[in-house]
N, C-alpha and C. Protein backbone atom coordinates (compact mmCIF):
# COMPACT_ATOMS: atom_id res chain seq x y z
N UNK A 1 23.35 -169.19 -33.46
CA UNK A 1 23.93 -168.88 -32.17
C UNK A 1 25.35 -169.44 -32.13
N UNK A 2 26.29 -168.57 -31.52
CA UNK A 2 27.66 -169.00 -31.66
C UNK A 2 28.09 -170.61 -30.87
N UNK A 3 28.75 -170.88 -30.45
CA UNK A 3 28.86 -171.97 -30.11
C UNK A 3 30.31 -172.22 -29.39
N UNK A 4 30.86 -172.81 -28.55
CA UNK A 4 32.22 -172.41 -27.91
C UNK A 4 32.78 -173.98 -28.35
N UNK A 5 34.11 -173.81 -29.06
CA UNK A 5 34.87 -175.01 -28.70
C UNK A 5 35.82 -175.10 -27.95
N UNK A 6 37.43 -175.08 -28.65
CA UNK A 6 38.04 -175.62 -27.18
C UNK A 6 38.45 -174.55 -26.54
N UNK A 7 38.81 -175.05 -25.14
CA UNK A 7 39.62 -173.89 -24.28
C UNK A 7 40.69 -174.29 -24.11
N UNK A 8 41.48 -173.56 -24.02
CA UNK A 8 43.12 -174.03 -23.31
C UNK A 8 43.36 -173.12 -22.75
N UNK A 9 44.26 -173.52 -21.54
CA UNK A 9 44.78 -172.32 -20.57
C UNK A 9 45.95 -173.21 -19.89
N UNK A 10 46.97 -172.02 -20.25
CA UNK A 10 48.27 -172.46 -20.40
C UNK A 10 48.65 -170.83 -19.34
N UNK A 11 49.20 -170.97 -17.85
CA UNK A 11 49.57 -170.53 -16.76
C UNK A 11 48.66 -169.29 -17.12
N UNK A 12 49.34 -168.11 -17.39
CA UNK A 12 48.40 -166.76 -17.37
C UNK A 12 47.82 -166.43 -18.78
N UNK A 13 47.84 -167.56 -19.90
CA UNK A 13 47.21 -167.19 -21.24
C UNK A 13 46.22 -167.98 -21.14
N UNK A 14 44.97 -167.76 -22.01
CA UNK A 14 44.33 -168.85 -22.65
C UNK A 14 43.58 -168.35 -24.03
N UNK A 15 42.95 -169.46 -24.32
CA UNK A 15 42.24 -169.10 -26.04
C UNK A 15 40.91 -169.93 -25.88
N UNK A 16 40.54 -169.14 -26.64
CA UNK A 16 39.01 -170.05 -26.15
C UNK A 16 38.42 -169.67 -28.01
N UNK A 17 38.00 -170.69 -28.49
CA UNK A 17 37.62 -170.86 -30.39
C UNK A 17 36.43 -170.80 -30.03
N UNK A 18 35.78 -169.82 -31.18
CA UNK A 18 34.11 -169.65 -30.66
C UNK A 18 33.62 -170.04 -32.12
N UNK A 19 32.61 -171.15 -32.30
CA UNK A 19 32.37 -171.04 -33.66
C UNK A 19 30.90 -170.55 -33.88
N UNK A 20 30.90 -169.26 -35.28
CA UNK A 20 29.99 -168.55 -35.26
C UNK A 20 29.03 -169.48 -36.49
N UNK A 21 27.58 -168.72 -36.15
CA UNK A 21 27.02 -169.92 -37.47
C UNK A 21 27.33 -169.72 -38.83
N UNK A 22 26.71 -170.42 -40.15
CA UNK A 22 27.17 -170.03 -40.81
C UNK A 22 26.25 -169.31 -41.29
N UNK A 23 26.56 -168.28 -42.31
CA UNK A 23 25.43 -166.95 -43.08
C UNK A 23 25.09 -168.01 -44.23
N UNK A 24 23.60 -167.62 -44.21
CA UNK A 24 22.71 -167.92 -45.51
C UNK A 24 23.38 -168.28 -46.64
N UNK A 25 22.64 -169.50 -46.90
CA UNK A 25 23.56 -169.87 -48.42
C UNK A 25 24.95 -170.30 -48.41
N UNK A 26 25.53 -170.18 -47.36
CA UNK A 26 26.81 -170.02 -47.68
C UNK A 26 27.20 -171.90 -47.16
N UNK A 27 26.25 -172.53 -47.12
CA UNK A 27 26.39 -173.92 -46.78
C UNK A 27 26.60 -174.49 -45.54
N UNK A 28 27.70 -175.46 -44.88
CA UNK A 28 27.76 -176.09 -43.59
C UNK A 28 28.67 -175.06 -42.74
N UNK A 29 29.65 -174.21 -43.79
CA UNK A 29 30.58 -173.69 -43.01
C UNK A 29 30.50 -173.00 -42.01
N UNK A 30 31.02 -173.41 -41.19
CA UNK A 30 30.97 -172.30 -39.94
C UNK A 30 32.43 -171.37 -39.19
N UNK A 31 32.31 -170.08 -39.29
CA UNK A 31 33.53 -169.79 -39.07
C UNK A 31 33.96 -169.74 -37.98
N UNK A 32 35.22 -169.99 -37.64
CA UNK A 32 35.43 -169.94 -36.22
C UNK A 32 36.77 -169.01 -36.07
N UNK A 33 36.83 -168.35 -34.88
CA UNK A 33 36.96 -167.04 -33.86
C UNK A 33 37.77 -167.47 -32.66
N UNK A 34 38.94 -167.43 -33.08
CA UNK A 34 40.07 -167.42 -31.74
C UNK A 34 40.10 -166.08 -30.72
N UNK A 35 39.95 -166.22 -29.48
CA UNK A 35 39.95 -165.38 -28.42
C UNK A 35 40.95 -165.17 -27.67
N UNK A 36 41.66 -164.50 -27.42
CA UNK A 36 43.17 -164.98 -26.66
C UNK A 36 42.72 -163.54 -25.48
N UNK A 37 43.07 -164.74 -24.44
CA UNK A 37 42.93 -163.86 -22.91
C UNK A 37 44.48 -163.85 -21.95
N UNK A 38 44.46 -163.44 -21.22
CA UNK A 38 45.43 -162.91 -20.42
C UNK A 38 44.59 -162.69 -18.96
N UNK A 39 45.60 -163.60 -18.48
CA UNK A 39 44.92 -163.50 -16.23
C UNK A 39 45.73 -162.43 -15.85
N UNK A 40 45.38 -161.18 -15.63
CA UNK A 40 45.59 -159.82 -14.85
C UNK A 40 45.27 -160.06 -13.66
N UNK A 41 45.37 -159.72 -12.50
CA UNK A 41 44.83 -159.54 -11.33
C UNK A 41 43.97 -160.13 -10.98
N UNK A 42 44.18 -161.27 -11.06
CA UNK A 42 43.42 -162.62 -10.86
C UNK A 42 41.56 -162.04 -11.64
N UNK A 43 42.07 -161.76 -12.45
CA UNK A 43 40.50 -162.02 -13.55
C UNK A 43 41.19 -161.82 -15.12
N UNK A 44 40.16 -162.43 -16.02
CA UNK A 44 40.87 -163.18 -17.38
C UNK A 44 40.18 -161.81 -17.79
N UNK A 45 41.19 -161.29 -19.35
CA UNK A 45 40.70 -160.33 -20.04
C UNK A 45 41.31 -160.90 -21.30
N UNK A 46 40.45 -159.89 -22.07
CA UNK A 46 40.85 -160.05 -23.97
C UNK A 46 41.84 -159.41 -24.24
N UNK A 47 42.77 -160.27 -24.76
CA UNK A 47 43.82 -159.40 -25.11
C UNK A 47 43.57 -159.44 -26.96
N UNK A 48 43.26 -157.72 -26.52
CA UNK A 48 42.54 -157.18 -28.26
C UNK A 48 43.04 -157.31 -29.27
N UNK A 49 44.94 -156.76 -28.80
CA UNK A 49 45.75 -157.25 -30.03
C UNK A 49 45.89 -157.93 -30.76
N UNK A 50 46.52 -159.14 -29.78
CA UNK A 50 46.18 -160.70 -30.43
C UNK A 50 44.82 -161.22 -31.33
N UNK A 51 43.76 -160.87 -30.51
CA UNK A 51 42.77 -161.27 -31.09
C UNK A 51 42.18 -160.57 -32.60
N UNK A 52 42.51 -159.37 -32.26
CA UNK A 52 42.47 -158.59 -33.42
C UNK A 52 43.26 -158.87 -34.66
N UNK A 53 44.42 -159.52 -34.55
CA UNK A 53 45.13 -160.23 -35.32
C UNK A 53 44.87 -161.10 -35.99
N UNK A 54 44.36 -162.04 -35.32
CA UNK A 54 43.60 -163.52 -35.21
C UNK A 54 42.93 -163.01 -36.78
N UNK A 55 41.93 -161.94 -35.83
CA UNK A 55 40.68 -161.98 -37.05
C UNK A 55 41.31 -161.08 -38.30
N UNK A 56 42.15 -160.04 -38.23
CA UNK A 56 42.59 -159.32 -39.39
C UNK A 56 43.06 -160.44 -39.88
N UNK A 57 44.05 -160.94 -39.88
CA UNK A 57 45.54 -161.80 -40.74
C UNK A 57 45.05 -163.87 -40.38
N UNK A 58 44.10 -164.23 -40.26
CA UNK A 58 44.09 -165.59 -40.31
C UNK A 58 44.92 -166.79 -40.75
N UNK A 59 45.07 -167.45 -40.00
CA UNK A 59 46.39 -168.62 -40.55
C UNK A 59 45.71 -169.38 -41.70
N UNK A 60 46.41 -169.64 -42.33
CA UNK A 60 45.36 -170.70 -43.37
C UNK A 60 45.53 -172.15 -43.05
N UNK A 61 46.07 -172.26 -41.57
CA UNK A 61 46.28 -173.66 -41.08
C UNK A 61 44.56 -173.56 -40.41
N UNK A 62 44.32 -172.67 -40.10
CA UNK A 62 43.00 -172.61 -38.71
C UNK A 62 42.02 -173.11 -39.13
N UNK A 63 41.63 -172.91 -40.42
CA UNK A 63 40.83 -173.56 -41.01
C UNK A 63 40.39 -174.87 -41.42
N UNK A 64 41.89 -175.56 -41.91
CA UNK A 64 42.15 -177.15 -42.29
C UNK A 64 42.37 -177.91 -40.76
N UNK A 65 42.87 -176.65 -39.56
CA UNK A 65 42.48 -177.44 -38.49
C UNK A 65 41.51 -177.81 -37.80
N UNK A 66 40.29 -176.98 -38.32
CA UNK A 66 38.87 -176.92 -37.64
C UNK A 66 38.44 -177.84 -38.51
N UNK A 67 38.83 -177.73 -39.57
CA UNK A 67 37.56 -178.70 -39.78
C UNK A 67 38.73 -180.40 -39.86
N UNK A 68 39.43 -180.42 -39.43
CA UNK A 68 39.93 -181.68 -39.30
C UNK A 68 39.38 -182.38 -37.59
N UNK A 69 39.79 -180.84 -36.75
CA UNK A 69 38.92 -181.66 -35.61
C UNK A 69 37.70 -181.62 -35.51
N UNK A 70 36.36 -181.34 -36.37
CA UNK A 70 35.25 -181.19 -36.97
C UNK A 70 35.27 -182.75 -37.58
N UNK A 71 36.01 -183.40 -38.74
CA UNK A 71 36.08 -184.58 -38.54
C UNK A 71 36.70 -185.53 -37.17
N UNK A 72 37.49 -185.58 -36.85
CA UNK A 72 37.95 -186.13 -35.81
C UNK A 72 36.76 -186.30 -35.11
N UNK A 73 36.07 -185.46 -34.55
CA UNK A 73 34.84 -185.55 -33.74
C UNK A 73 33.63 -186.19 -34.13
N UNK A 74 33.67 -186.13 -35.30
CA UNK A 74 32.24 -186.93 -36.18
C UNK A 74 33.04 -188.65 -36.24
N UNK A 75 33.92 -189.01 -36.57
CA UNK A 75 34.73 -189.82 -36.64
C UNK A 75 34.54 -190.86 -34.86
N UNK A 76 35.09 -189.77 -34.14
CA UNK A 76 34.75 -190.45 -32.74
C UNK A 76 33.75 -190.67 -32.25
N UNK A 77 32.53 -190.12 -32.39
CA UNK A 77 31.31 -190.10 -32.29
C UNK A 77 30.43 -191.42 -32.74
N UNK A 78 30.83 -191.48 -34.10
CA UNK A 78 30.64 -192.54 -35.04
C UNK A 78 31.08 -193.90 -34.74
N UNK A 79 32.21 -193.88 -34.22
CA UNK A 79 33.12 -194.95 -33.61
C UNK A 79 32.43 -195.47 -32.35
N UNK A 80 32.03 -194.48 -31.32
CA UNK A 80 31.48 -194.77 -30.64
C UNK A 80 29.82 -195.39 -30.60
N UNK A 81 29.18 -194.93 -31.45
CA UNK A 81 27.95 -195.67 -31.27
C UNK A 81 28.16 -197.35 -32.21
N UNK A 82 29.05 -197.13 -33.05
CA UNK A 82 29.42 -198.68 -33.48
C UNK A 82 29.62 -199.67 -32.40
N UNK A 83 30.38 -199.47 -31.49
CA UNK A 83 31.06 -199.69 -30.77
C UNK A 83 30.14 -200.38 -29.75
N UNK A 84 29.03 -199.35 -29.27
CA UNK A 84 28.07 -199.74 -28.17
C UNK A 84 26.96 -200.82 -29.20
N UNK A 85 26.85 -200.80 -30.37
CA UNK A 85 25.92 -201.62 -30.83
C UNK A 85 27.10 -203.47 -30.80
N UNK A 86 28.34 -203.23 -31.32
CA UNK A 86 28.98 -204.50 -31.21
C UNK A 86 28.73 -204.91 -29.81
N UNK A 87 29.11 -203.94 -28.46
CA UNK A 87 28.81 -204.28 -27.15
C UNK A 87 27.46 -204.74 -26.72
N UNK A 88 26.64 -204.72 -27.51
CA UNK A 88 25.09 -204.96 -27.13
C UNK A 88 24.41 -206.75 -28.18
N UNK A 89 25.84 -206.36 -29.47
CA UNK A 89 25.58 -207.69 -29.73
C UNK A 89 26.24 -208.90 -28.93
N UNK A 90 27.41 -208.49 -28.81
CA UNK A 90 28.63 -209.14 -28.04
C UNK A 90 27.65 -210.19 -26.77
N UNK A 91 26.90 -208.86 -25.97
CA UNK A 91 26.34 -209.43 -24.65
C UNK A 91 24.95 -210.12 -25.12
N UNK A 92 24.56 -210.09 -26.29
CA UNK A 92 22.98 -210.67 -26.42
C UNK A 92 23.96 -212.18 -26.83
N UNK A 93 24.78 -212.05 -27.53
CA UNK A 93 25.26 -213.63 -28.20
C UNK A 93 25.98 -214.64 -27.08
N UNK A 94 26.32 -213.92 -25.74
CA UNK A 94 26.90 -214.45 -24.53
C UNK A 94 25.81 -215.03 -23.80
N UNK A 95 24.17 -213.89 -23.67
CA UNK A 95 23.48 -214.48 -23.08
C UNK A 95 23.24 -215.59 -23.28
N UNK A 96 22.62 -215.67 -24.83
CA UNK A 96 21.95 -216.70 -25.69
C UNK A 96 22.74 -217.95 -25.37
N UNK A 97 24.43 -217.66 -25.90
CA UNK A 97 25.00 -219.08 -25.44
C UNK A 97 24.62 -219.72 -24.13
N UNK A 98 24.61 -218.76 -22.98
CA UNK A 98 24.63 -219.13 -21.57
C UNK A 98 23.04 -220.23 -21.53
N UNK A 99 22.57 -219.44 -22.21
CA UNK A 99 21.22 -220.23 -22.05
C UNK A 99 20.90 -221.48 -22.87
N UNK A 100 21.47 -221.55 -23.54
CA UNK A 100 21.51 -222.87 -24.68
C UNK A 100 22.78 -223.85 -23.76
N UNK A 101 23.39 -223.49 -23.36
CA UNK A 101 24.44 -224.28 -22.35
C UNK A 101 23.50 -224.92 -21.60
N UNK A 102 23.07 -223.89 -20.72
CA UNK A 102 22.21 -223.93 -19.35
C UNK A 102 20.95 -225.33 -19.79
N UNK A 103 20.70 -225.08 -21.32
CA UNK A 103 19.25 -225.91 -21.60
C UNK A 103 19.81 -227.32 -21.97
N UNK A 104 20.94 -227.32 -22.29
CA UNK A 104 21.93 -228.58 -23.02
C UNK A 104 22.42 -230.19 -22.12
N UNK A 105 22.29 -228.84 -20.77
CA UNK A 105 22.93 -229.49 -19.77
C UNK A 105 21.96 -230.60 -19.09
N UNK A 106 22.51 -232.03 -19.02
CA UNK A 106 21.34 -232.78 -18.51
C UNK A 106 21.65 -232.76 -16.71
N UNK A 107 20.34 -232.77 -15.65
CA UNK A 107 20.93 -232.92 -14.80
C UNK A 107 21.52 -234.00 -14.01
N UNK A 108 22.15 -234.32 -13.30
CA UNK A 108 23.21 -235.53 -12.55
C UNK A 108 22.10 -235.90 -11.90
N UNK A 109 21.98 -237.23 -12.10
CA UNK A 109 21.49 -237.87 -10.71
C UNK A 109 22.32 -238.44 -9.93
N UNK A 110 21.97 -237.98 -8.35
CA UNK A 110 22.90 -238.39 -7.31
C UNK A 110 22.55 -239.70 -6.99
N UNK A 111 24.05 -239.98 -6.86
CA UNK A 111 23.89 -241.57 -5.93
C UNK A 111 24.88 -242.70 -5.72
C-alpha cells in the first residue's frame, strides 16, 4: 500500500511524495512519486505535466534524497528512544540519591 510523505505547499503550488511499495524481490526499495498540484478556484488539482515529467525524466538527486531523509528519520527516531531511556535512567539515579540522602540524614533533636 502506497504510503504519503512530505507535503509542501508553497502559496498556489504544492507536491505531495507518495512512496509506492516495493515489487517482489526487488528488496527494501521503495519508489517514490512526486505529485505537483496547483490551487485553481479554490480546489487543488494535478498538474499532469509536471508530474508526468517527474515520472518520465527523474532527477537522480530524488533518489539520494529519499533515502537520505529515509535515514535522517531512522537516525531521529533512534536518537530519540536513546534519549528517553538516558531520561528514565537520569530520573531512577536522582530518585535513588534522594532516598539514600533522605535515609543518611540523622534527625535533629530539638532543644
Amino acid at each position: 500500500m502506497p504510503s504519503f510523505g512530505r507535503v509542501v505547499i508553497e502559496d498556489r503550488e504544492a507536491t505531495i511524495v507518495t512512496r509506492l511499495p516495493a515489487e517482489a524481490g526487488s528488496g527494501d526499495d521503495r519508489a517514490e512519486l512526486i505529485t505537483y498540484l496547483v490551487r485553481t478556484q479554490d480546489q487543488w488539482l494535478v498538474d499532469y505535466d509536471r508530474t508526468a515529467e517527474a515520472i518520465l525524466n527523474p532527477s537522480p538527486f530524488s533518489s539520494i534524497m529519499g533515502e537520505l531523509s529515509r535515514k535522517a528519520e531512522s537516525a531521529v527516531d533512534e536518537f530519540g528512544e536513546r534519549l528517553q531511556e538516558a531520561m528514565k535512567e537520569l530520573e531512577q539515579s536522582a530518585e535513588d540519591a534522594l532516598k539514600d540522602d533522605a535515609s543518611t540524614r540523622k534527625p535533629s533533636s530539638g532543644g
